[in-house]
N, C-alpha and C. Protein backbone atom coordinates (compact mmCIF):
# COMPACT_ATOMS: atom_id res chain seq x y z
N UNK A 1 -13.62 7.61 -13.18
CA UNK A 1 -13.81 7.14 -11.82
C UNK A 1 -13.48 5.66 -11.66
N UNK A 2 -13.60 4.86 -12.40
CA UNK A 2 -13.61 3.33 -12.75
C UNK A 2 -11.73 2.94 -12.22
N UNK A 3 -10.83 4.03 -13.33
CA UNK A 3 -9.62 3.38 -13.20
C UNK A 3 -9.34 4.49 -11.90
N UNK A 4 -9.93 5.65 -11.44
CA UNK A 4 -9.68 6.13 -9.86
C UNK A 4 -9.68 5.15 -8.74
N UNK A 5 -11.06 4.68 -9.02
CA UNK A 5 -11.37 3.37 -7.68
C UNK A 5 -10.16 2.24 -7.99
N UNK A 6 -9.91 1.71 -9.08
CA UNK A 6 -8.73 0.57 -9.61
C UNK A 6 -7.37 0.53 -8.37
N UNK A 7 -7.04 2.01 -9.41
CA UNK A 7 -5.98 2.20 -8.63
C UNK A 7 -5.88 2.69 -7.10
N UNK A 8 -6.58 2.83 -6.71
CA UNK A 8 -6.80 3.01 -5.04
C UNK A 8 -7.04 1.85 -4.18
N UNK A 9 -7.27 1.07 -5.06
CA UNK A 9 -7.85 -0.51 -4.60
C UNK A 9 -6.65 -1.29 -4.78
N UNK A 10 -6.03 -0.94 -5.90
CA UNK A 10 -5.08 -1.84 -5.97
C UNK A 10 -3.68 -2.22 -4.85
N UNK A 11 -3.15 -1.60 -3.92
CA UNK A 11 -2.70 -1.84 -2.81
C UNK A 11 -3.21 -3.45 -1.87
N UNK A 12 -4.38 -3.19 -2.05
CA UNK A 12 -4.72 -4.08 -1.08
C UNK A 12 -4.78 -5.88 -2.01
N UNK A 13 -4.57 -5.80 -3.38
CA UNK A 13 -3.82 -6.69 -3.39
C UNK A 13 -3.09 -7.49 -2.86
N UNK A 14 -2.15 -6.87 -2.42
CA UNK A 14 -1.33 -7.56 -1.64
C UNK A 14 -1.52 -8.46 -1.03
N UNK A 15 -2.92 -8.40 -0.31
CA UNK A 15 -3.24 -9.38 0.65
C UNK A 15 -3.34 -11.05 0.00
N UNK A 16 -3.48 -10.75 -1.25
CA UNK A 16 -3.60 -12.35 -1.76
C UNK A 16 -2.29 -12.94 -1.14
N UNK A 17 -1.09 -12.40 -0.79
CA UNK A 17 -0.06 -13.45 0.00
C UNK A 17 -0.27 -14.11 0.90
N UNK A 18 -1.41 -13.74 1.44
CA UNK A 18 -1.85 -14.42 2.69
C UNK A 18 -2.26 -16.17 1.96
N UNK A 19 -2.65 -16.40 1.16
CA UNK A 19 -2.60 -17.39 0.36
C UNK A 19 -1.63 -18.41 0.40
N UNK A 20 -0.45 -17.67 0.58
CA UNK A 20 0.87 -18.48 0.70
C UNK A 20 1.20 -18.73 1.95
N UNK A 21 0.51 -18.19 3.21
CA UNK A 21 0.63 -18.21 4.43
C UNK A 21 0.85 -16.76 5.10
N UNK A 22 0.83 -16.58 6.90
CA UNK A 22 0.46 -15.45 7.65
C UNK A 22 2.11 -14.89 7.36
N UNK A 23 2.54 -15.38 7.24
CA UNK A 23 4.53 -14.80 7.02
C UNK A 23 4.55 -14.09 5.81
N UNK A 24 4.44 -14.85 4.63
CA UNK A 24 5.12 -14.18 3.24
C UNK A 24 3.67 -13.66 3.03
N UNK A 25 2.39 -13.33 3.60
CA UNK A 25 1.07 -12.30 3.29
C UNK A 25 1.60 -11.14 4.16
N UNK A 26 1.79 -10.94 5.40
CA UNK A 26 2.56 -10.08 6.37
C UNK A 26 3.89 -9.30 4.96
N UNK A 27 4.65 -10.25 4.94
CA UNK A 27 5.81 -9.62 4.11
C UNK A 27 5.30 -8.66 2.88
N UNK A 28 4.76 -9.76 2.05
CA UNK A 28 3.79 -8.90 0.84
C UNK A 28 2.85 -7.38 1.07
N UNK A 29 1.89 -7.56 2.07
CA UNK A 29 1.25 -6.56 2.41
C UNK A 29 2.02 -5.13 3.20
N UNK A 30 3.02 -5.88 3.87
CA UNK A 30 3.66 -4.48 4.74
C UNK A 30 4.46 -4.23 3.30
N UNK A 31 5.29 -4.43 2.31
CA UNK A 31 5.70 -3.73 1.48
C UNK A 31 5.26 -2.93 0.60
N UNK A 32 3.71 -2.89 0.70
CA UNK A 32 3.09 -2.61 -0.15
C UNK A 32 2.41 -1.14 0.44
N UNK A 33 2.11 -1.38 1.64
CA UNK A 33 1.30 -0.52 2.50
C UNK A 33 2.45 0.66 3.43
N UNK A 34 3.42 0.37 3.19
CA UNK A 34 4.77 1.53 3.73
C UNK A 34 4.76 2.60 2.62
N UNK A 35 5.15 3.76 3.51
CA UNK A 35 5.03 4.74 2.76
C UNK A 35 6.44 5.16 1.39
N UNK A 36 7.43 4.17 1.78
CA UNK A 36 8.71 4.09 0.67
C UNK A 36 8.20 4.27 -0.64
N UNK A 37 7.36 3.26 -0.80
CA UNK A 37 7.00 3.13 -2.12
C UNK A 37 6.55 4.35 -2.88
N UNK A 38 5.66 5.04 -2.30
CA UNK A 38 4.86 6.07 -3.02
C UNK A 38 5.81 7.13 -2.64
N UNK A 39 6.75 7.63 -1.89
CA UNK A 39 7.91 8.31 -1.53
C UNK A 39 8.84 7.93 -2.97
N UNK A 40 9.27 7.27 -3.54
CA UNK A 40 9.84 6.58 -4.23
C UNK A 40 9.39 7.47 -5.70
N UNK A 41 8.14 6.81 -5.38
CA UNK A 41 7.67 7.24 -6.90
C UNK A 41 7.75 8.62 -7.33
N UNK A 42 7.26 9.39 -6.20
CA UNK A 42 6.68 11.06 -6.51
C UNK A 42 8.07 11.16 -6.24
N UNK A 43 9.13 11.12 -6.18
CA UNK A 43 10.33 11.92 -6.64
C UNK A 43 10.60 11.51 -7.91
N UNK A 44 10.78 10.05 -7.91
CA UNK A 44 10.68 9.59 -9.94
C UNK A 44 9.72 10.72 -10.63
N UNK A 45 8.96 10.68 -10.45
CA UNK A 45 7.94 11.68 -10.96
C UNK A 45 8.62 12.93 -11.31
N UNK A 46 8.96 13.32 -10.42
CA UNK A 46 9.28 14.51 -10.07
C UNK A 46 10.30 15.08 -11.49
N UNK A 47 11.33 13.54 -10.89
CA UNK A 47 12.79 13.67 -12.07
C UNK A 47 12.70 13.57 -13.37
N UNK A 48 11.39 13.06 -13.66
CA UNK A 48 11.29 12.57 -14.98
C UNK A 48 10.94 13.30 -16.10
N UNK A 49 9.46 15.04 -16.13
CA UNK A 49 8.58 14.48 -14.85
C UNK A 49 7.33 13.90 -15.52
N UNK A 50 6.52 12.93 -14.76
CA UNK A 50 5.07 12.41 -15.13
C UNK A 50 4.22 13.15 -14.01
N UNK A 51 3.28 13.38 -14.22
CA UNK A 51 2.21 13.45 -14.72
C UNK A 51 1.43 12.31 -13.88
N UNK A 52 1.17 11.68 -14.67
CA UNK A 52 0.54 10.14 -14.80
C UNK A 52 1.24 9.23 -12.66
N UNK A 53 2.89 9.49 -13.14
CA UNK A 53 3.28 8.53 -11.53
C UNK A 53 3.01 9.34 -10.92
N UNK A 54 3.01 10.87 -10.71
CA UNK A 54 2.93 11.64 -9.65
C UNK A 54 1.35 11.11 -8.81
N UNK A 55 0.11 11.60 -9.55
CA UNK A 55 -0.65 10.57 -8.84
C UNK A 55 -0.99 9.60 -8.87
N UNK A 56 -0.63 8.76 -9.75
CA UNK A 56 -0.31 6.80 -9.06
C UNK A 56 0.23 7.28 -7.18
N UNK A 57 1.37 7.82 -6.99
CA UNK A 57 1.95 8.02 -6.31
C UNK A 57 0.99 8.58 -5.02
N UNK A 58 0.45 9.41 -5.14
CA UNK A 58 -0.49 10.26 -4.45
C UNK A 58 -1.77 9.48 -4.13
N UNK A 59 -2.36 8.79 -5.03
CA UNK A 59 -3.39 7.72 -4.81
C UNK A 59 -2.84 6.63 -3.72
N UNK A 60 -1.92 5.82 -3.63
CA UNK A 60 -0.87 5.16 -3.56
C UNK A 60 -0.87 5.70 -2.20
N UNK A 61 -0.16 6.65 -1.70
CA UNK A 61 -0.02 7.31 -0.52
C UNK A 61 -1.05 7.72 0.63
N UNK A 62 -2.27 8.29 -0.18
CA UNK A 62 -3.88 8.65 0.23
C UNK A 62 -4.59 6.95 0.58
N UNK A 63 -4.27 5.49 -0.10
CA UNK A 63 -4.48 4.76 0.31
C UNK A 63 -3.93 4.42 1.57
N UNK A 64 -2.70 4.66 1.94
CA UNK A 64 -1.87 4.19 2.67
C UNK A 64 -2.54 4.90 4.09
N UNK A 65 -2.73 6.20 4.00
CA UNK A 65 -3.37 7.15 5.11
C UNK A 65 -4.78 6.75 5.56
N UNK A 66 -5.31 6.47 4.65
CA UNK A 66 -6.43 6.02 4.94
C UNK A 66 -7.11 4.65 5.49
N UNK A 67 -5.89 3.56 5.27
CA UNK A 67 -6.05 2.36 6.18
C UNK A 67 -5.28 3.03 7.21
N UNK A 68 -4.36 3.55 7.51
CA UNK A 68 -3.83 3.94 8.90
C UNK A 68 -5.14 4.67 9.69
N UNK A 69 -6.21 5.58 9.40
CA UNK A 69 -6.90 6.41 9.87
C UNK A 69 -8.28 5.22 10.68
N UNK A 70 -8.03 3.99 9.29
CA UNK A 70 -9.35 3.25 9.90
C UNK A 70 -8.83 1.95 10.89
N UNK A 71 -7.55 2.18 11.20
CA UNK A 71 -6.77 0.82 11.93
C UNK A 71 -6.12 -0.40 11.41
N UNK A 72 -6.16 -0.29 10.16
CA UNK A 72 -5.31 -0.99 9.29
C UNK A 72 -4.21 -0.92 9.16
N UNK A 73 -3.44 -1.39 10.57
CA UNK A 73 -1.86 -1.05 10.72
C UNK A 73 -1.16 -2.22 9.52
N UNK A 74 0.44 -1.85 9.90
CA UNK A 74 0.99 -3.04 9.00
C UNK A 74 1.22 -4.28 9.74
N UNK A 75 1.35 -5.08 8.98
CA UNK A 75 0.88 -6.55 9.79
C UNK A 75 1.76 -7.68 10.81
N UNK A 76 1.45 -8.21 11.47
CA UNK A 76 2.46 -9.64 12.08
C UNK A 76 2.41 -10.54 11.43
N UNK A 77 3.78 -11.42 10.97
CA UNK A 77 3.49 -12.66 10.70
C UNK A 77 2.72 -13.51 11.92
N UNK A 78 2.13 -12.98 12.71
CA UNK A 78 1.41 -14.27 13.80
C UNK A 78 0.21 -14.12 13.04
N UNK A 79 -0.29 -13.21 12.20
CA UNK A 79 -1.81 -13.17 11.75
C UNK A 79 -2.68 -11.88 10.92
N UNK A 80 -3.00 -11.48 10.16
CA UNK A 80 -3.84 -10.69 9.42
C UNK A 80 -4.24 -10.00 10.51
N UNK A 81 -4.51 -9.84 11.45
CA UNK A 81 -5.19 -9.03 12.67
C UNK A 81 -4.08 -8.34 13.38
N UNK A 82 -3.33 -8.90 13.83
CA UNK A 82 -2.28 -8.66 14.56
C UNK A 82 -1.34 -7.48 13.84
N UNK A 83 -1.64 -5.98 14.16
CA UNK A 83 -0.55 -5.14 13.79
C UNK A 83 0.01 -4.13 14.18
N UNK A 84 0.84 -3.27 13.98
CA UNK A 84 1.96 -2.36 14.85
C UNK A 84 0.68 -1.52 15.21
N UNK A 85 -0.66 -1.39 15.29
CA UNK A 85 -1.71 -0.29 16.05
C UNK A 85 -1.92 -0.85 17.07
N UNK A 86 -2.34 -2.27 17.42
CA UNK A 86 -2.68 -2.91 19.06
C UNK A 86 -1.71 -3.39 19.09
């Protein structure tokens, strides 16, 4: 459960760009939080196949749904608040 929660958490990383400012945290976080990525993976998976990326991938994706469900759109560089939901 420890490295379940990890990796489900780990997405929101991202947000440390905000560190560097509302532009390159916006940039960082929307690449992270689009669904490409985990699209990406679970076909790697697929081709390879793992095991292991398939749900990285799926975790990865289930994060992604689940800030969309609670309003955690992807972001504006005008601000951490500001995103494609309002």
């Amino acid at each position: 459960w420890p490295l379940f929660a990890t990796l489900w958490l780990a997405p929101d990383l991202s947000m440390l760009g905000y560190l560097a400012g509302s532009r390159f945290g916006a940039i960082a976080y929307n690449t992270v939080h689009t669904t490409l990525g985990p699209a990406f993976l679970s076909v790697l998976a697929l081709l390879v196949p793992s095991h292991t990326m398939l749900a990285i991938a799926l975790l990865w994706a289930n994060h992604i749904g689940v800030d969309r469900v609670l309003g955690f759109g992807l972001k504006s560089a005008e601000g951490f608040k500001f995103t494609h939901l309002n």
